[in-house]
Protein backbone atom coordinates (compact mmCIF):
# COMPACT_ATOMS: atom_id res chain seq x y z
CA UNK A 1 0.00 0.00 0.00
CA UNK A 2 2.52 2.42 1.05
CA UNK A 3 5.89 2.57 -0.50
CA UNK A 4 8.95 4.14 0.29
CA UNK A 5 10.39 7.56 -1.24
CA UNK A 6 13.32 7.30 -3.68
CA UNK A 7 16.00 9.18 -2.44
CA UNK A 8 17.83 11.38 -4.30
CA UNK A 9 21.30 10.82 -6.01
CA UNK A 10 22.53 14.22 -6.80
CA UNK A 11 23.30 16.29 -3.98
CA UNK A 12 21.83 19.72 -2.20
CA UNK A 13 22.64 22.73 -4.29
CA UNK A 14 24.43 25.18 -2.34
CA UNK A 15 22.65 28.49 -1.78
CA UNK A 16 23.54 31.24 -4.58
CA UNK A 17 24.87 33.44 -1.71
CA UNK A 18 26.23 31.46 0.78
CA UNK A 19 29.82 32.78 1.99
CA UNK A 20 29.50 36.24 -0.04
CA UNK A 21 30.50 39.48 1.46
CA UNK A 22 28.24 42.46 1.73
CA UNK A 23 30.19 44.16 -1.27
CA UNK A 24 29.66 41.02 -3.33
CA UNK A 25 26.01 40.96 -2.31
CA UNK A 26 26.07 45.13 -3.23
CA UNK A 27 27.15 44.40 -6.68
CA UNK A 28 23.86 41.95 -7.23
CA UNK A 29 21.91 45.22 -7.08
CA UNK A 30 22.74 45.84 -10.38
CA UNK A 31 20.90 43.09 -11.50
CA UNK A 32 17.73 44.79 -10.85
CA UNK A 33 15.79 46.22 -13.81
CA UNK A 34 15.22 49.98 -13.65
CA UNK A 35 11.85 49.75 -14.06
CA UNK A 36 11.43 48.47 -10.25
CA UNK A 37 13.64 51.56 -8.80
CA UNK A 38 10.44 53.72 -9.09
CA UNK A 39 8.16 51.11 -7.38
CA UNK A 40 10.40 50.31 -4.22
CA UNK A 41 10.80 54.04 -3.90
CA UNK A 42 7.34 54.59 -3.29
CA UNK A 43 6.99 51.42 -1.06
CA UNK A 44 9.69 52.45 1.07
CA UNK A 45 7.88 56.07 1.17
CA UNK A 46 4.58 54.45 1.92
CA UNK A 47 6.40 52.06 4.97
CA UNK A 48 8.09 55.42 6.15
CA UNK A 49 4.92 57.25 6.46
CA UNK A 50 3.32 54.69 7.97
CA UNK A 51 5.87 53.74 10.57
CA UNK A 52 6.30 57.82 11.72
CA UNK A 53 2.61 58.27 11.74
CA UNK A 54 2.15 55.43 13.76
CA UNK A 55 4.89 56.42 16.00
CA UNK A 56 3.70 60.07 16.39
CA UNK A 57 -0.25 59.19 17.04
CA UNK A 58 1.23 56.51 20.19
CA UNK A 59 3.42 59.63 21.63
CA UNK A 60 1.20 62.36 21.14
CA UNK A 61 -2.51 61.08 21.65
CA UNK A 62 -3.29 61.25 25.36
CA UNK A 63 -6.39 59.57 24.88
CA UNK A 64 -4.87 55.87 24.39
CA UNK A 65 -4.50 53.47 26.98
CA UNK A 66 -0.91 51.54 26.69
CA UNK A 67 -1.23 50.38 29.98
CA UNK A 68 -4.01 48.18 31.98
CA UNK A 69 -5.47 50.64 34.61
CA UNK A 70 -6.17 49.64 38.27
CA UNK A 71 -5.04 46.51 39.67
CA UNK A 72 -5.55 42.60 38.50
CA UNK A 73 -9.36 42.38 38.40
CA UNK A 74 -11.19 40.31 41.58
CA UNK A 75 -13.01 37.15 41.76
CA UNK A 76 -16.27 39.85 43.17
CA UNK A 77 -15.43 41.77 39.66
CA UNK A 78 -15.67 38.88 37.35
CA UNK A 79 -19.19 37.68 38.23
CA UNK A 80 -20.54 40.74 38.24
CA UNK A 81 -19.55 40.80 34.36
């Protein structure tokens, strides 16, 4: 019914990039078409904005609650719920 995998003969390629410096790794950038520059400038804008705004509205809003208020809730407080 069940039969056992073949295993394989050839062995594990290596990763492309394993050992390589940053500088080696650097020069790969080239490979990327131009047409993309454009695209992951505006991504990187877009995670930017994001990341400050939600930065700012945590340190500036008064109004949100970052930490529980009072003490651990009581036995008396949970069956009342």
């Amino acid at each position: 019914m069940f039969r056992q995998t073949a295993r394989l003969r050839s062995p594990v390629p290596k990763e492309d990039q394993v050992g390589h410096t940053v500088s080696q790794r650097l020069r790969k950038l080239k490979n990327i078409p131009p047409e993309l520059i454009p695209l992951g400038l505006v991504v990187a804008f877009a995670v930017a904005a994001g990341t400050y705004s939600c930065v700012r509205h945590l340190t500036t809003d008064s109004t949100i609650r970052l930490k529980r208020q009072g003490g651990s809730p009581t036995n008396e407080a949970l069956e009342h719920h």
